[in-house]
C-alpha atoms as a PDB file:
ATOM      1  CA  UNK A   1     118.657  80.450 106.397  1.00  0.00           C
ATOM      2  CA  UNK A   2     120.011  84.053 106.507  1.00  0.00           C
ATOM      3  CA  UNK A   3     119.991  85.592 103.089  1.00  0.00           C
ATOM      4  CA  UNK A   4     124.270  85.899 103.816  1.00  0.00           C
ATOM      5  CA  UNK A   5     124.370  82.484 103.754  1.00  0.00           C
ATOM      6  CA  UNK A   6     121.613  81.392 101.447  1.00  0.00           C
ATOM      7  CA  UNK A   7     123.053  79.838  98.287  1.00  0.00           C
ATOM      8  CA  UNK A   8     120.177  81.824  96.421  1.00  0.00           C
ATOM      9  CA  UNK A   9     120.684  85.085  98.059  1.00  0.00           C
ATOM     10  CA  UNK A  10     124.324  85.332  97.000  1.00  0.00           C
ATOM     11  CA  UNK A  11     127.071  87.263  99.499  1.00  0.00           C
ATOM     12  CA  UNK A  12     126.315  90.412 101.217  1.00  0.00           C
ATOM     13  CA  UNK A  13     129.318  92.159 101.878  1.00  0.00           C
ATOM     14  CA  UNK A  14     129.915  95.238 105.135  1.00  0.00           C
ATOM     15  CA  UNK A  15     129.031  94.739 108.302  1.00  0.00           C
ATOM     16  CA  UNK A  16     125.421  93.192 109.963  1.00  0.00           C
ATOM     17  CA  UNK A  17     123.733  95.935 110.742  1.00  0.00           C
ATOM     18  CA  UNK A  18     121.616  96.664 114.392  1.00  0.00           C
ATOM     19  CA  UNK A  19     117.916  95.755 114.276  1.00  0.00           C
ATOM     20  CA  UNK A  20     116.748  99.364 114.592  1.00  0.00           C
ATOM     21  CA  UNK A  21     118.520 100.174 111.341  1.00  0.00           C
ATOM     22  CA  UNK A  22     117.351  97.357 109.736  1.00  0.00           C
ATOM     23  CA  UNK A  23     113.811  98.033 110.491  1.00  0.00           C
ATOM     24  CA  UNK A  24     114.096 101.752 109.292  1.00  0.00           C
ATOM     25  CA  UNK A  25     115.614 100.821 106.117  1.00  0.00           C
ATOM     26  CA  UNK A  26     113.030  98.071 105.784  1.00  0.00           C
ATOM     27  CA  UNK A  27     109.879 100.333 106.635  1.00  0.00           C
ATOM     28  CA  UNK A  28     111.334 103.711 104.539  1.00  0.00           C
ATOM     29  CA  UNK A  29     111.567 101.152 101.332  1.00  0.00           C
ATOM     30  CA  UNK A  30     108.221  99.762 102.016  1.00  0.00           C
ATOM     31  CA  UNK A  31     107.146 103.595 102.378  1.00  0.00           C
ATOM     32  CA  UNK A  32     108.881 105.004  99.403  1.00  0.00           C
ATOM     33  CA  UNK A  33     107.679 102.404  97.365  1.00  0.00           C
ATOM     34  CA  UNK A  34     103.852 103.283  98.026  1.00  0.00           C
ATOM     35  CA  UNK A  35     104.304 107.066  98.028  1.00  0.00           C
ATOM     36  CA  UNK A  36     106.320 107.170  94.947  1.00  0.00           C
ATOM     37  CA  UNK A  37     103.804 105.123  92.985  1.00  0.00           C
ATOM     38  CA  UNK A  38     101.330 107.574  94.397  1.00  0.00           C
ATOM     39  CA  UNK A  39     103.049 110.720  93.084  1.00  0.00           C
ATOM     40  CA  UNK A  40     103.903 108.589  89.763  1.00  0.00           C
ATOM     41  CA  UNK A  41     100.086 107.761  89.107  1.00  0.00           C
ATOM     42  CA  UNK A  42      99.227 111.400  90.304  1.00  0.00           C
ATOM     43  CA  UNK A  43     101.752 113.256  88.299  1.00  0.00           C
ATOM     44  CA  UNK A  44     100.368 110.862  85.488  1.00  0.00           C
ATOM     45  CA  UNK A  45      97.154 111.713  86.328  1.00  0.00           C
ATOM     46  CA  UNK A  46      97.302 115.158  85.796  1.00  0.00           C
ATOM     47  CA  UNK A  47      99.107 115.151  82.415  1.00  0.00           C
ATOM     48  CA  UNK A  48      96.626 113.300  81.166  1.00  0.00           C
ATOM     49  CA  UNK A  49      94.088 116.071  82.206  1.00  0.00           C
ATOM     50  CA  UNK A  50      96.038 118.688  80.873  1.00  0.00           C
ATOM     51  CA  UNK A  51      96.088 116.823  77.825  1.00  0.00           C
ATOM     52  CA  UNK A  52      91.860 116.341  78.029  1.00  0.00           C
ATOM     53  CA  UNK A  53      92.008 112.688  78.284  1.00  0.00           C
ATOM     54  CA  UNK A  54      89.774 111.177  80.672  1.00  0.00           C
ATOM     55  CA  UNK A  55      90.216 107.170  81.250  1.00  0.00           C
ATOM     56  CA  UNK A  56      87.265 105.444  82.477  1.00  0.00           C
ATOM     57  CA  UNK A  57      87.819 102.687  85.483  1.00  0.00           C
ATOM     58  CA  UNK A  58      89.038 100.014  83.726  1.00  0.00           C
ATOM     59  CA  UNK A  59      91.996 101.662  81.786  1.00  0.00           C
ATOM     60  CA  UNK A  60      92.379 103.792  84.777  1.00  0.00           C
ATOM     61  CA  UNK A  61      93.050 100.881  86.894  1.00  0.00           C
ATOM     62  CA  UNK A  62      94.862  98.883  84.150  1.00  0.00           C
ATOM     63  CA  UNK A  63      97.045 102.009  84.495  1.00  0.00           C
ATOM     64  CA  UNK A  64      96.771 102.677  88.188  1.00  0.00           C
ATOM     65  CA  UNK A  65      98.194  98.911  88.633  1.00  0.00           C
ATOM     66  CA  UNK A  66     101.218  99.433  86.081  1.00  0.00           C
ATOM     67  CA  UNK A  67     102.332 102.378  87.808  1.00  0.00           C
ATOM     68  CA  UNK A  68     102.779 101.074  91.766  1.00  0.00           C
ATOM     69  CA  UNK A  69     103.161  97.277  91.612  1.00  0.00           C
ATOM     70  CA  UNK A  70     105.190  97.744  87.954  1.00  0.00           C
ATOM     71  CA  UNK A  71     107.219 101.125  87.635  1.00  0.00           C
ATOM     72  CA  UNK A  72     107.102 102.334  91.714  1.00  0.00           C
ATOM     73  CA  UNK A  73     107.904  98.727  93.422  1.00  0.00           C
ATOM     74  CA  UNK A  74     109.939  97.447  90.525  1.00  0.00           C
ATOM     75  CA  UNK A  75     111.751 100.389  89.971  1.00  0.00           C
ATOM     76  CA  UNK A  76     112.601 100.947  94.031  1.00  0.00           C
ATOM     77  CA  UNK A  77     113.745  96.892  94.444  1.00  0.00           C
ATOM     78  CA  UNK A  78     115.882  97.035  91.719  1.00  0.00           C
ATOM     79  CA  UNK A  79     117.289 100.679  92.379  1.00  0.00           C
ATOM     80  CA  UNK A  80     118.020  98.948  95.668  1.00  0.00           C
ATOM     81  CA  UNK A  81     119.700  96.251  94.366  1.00  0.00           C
ATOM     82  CA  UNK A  82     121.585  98.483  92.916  1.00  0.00           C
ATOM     83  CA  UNK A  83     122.709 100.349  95.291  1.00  0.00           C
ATOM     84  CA  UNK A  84     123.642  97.674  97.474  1.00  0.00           C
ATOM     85  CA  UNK A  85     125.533  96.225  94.282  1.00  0.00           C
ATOM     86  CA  UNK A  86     124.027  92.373  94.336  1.00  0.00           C
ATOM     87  CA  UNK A  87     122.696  90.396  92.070  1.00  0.00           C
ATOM     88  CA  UNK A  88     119.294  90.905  91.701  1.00  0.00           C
ATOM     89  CA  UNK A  89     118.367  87.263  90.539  1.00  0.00           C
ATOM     90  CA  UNK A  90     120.799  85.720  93.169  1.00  0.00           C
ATOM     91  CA  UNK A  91     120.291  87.649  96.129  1.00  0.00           C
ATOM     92  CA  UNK A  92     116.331  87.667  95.503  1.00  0.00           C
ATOM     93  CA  UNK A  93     116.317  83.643  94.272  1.00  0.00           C
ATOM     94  CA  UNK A  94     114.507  84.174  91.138  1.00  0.00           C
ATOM     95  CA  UNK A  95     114.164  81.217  89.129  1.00  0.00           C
ATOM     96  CA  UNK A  96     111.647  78.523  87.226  1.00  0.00           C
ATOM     97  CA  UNK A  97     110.379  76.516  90.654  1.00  0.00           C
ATOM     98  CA  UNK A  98     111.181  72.259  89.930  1.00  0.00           C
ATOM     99  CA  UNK A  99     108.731  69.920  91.202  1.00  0.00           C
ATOM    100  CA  UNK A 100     109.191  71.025  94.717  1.00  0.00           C
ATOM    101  CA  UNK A 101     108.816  74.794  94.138  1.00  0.00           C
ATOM    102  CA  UNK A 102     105.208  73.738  92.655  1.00  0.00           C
ATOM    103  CA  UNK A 103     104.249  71.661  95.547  1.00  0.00           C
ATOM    104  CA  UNK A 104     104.638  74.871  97.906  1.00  0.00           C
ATOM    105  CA  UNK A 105     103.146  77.162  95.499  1.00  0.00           C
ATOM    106  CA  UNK A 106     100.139  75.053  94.972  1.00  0.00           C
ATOM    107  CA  UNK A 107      99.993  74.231  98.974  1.00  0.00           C
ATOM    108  CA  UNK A 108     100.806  77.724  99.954  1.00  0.00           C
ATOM    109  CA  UNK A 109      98.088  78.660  97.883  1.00  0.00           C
ATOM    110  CA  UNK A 110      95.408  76.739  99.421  1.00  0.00           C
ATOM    111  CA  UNK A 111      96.188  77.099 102.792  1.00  0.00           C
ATOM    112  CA  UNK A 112      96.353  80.904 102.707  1.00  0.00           C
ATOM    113  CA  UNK A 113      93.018  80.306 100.897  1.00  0.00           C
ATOM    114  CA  UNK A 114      91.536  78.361 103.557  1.00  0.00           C
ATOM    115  CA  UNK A 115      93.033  80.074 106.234  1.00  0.00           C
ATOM    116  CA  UNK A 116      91.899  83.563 105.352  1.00  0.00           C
ATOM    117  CA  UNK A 117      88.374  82.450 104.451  1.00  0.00           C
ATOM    118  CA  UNK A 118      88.432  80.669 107.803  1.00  0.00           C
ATOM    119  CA  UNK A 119      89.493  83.973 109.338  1.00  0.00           C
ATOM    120  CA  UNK A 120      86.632  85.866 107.553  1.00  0.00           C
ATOM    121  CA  UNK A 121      83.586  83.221 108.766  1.00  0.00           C
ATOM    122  CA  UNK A 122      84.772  84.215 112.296  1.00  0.00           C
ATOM    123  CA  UNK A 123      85.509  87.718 111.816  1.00  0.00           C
ATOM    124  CA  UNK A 124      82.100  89.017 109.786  1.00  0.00           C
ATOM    125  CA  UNK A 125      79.629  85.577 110.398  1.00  0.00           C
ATOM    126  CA  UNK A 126      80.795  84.523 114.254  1.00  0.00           C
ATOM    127  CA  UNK A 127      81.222  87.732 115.701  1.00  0.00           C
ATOM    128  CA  UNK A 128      79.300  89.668 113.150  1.00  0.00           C
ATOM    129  CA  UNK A 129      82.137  92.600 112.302  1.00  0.00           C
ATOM    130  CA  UNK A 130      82.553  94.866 109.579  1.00  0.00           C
ATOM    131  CA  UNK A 131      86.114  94.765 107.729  1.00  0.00           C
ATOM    132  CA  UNK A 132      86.836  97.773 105.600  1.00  0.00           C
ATOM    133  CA  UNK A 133      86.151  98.320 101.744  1.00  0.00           C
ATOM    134  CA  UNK A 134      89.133  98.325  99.683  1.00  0.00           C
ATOM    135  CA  UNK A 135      89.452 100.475  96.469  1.00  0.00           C
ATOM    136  CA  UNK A 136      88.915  97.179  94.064  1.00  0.00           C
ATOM    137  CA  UNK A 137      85.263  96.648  95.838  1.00  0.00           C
ATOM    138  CA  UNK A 138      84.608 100.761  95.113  1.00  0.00           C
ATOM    139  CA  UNK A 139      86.084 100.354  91.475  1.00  0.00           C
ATOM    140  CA  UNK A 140      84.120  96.927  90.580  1.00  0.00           C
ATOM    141  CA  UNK A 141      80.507  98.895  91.871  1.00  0.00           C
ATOM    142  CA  UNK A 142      81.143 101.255  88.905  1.00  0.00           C
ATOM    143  CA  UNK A 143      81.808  98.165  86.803  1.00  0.00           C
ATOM    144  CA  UNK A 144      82.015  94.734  87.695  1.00  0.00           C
ATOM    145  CA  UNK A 145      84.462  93.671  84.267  1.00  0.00           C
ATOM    146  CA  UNK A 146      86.924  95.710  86.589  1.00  0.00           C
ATOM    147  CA  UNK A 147      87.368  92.378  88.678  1.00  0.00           C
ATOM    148  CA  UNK A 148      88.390  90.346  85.338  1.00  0.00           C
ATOM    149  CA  UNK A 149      91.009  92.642  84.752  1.00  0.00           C
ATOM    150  CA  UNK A 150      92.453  92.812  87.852  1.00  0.00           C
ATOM    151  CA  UNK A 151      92.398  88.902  88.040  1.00  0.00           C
ATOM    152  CA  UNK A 152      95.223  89.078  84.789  1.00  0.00           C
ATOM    153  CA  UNK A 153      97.042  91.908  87.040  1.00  0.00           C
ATOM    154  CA  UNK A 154      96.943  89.803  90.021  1.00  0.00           C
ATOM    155  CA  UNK A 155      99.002  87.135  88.368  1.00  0.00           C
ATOM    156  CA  UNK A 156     101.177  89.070  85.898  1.00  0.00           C
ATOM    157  CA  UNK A 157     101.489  91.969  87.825  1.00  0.00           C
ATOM    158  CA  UNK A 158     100.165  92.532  91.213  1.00  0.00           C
ATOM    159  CA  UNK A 159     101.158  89.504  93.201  1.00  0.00           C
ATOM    160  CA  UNK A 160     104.979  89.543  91.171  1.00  0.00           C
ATOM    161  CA  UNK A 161     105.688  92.989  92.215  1.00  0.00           C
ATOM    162  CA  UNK A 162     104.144  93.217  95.687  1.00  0.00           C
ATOM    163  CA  UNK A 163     106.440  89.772  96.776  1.00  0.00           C
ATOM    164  CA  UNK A 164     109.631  91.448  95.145  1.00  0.00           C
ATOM    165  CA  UNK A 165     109.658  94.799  97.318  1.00  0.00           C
ATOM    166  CA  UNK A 166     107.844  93.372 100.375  1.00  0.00           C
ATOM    167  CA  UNK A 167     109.522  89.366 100.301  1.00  0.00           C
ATOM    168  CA  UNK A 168     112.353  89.964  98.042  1.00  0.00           C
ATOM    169  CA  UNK A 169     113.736  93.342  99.371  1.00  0.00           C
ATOM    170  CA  UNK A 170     111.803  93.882 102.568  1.00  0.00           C
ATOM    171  CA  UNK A 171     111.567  90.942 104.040  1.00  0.00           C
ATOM    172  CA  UNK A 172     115.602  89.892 102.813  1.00  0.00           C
ATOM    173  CA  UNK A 173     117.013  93.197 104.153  1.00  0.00           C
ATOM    174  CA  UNK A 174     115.337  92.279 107.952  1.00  0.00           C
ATOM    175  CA  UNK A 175     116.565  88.431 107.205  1.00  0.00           C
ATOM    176  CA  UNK A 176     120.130  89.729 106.955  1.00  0.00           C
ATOM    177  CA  UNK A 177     119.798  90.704 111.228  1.00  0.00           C
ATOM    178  CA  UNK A 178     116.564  89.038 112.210  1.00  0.00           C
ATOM    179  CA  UNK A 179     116.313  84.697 112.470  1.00  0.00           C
ATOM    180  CA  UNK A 180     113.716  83.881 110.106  1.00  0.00           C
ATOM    181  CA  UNK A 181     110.588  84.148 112.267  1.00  0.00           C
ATOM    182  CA  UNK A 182     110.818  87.411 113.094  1.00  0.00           C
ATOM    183  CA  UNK A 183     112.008  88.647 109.642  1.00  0.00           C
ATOM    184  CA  UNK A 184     108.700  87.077 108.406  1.00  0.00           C
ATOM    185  CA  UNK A 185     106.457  88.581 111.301  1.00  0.00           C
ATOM    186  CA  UNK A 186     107.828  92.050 110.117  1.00  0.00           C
ATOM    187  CA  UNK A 187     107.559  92.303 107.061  1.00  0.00           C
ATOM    188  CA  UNK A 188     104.573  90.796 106.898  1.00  0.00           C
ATOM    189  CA  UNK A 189     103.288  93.195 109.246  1.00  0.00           C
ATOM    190  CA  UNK A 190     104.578  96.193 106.931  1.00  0.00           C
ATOM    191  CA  UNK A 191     103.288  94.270 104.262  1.00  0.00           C
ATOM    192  CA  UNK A 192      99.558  94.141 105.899  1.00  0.00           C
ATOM    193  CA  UNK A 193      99.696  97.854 107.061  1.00  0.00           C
ATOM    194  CA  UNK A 194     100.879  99.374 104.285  1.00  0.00           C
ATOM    195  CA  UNK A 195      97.149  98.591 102.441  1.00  0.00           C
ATOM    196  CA  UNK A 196      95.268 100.777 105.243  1.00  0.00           C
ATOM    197  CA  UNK A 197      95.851 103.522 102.469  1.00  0.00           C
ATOM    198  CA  UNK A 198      93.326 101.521  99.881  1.00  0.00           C
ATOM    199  CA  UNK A 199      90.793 101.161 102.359  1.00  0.00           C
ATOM    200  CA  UNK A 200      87.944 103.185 103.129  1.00  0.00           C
ATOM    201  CA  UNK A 201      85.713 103.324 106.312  1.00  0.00           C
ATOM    202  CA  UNK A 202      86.090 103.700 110.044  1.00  0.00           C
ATOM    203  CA  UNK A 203      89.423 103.063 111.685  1.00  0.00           C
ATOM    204  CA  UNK A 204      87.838  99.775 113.276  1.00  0.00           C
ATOM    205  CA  UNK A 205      87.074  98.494 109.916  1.00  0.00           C
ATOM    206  CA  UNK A 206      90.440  99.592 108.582  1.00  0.00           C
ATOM    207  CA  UNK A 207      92.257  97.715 111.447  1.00  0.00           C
ATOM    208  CA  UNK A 208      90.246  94.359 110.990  1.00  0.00           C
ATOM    209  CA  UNK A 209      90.951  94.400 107.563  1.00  0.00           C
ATOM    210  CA  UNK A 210      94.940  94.988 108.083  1.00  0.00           C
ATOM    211  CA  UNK A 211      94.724  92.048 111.031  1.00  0.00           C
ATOM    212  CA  UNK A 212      93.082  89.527 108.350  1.00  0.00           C
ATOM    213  CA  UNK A 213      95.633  90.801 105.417  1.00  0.00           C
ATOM    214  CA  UNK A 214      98.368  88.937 108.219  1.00  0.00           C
ATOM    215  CA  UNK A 215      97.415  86.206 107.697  1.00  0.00           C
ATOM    216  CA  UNK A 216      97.812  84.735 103.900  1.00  0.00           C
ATOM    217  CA  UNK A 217     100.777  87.183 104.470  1.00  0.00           C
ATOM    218  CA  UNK A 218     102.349  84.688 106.946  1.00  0.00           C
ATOM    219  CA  UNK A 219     102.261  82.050 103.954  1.00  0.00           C
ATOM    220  CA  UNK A 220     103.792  84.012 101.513  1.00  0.00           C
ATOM    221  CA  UNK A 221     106.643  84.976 103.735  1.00  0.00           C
ATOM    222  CA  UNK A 222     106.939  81.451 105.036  1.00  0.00           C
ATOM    223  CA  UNK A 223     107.354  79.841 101.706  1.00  0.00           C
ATOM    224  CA  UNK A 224     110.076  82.495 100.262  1.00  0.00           C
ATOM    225  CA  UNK A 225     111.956  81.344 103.516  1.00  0.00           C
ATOM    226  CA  UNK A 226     111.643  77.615 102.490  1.00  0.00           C
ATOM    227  CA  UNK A 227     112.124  77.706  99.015  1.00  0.00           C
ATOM    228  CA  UNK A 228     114.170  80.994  98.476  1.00  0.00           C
ATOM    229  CA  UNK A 229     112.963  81.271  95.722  1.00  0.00           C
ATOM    230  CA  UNK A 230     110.474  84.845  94.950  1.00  0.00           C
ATOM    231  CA  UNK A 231     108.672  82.926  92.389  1.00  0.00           C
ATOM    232  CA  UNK A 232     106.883  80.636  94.596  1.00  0.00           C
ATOM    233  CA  UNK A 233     105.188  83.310  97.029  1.00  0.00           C
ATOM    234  CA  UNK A 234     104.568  85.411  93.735  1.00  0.00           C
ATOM    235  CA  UNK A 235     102.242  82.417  92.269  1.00  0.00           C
ATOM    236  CA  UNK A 236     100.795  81.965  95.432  1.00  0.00           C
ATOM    237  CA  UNK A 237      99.792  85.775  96.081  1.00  0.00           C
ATOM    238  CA  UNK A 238      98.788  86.206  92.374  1.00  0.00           C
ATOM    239  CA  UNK A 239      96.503  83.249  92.024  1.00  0.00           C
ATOM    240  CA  UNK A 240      95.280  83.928  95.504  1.00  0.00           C
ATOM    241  CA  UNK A 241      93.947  87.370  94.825  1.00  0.00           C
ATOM    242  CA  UNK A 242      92.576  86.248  91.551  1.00  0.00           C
ATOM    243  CA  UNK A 243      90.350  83.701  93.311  1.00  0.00           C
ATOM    244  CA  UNK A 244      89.200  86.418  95.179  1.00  0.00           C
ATOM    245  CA  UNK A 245      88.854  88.742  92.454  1.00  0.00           C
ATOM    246  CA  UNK A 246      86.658  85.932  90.430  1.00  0.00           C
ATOM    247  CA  UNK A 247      85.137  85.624  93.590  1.00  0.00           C
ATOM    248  CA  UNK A 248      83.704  89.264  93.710  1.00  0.00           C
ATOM    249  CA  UNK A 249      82.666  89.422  90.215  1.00  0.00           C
ATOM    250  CA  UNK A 250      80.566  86.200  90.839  1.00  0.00           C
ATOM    251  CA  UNK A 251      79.311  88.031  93.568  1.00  0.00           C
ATOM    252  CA  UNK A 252      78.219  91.024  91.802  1.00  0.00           C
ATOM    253  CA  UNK A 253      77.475  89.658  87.999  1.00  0.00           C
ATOM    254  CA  UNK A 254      75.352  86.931  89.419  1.00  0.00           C
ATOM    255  CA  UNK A 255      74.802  87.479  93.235  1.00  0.00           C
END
């Protein structure tokens, strides 16, 4: 259902516009987004140096986190929403999910689980290739607690603010043109490739890691179509990068 029509999404008013504007629009907020959290935790950054304070990694990414997925995302969606002068909690579908809402969150949740891990056997066991290190693997080397933090972020922050610029506004400003497949496919493709900045290592590696980041994608995108509501995909993404933050703290506390 076309988020004109959607009973959640509430009326959009003007004229449809052409795919190629819709995919601009859709990839400069996804852009703008990421580089103004950058220059927000930079700017940060360097106050707090000129000031003499030096964080150590876990405040730093406690802080880090707040700025992009809390002030930069947040702030962009609902300057957006603004803008285009909707309601944010209507035209994203924000509300407490019923029975039905929790059945999707708790099946999106394992099959983006299953089908990711799946993904990785082939990718790194089967064919025996190397995905790229993200920043969260570099942080948690310096100290492992890192991961235990970022699994409350994941769920209160990280997975919540990631689904309302790339599901909520991303992926609803390409549903206004696109049917629903392809508004999914694209944004979750901007969604995937917009991480290559957080990894490190050769391009190959970076590119792996992007293709494999599709795929739980896919799920999230799928069940904000079918429930239309943004609370669903932001349980499943938060839980579902808290598993795999527990996951690498195991790893490294006990492995």
């Amino acid at each position: 259902m076309s988020r004109q029509s959607s009973s959640g999404a509430g009326a959009i008013t003007g004229r449809i516009p052409d795919p190629l504007l819709a995919v601009v629009v859709a990839l400069s907020l996804a852009a703008l987004g990421l580089g103004g959290g950058s220059l927000v935790g930079l700017a940060v950054s360097e106050a707090l140096a000129a000031l003499g304070v030096e964080l150590s990694v876990i405040p730093a990414t406690i802080l880090s986190t707040l700025l992009l997925q809390g002030v930069a995302f947040g702030g962009l969606s609902l300057l957006y929403l603004s803008y285009r002068d909707v309601s944010p909690i209507e035209y994203l579908g924000v509300r407490v999910p019923d029975l039905e809402g929790w059945m999707y969150a708790a099946a999106g949740y394992i099959l983006a689980f299953v089908t990711a891990f799946s993904l990785i056997f082939v990718v790194v066991f089967l064919l025996d290739l190397s995905p790229a290190q993200n920043r969260a693997a570099e942080l948690g080397e310096q100290d492992p607690r890192v991961f235990l933090v970022l699994v409350v972020l994941a769920i209160l922050v990280i997975g919540p603010g990631e689904e309302l610029l790339f599901r909520g506004i991303v992926q609803g400003r390409l549903r206004e043109t696109f049917s629903a497949p392809v508004a999914i496919v694209l944004a979750t493709a901007i969604f995937a490739g917009i991480h290559w900045t957080s990894l490190a290592g050769p391009v190959s590696g970076r590119a792996l890691t992007v293709t494999m980041l599709f795929v739980p994608g896919l799920v999230f995108g799928i069940t904000y179509e079918v429930t239309d509501n943004l609370v669903v995909p932001s349980l499943i993404h938060g839980a579902y990068n808290a598993t795999l933050f527990t996951l690498a703290y195991l790893s490294l506390a006990f492995g």
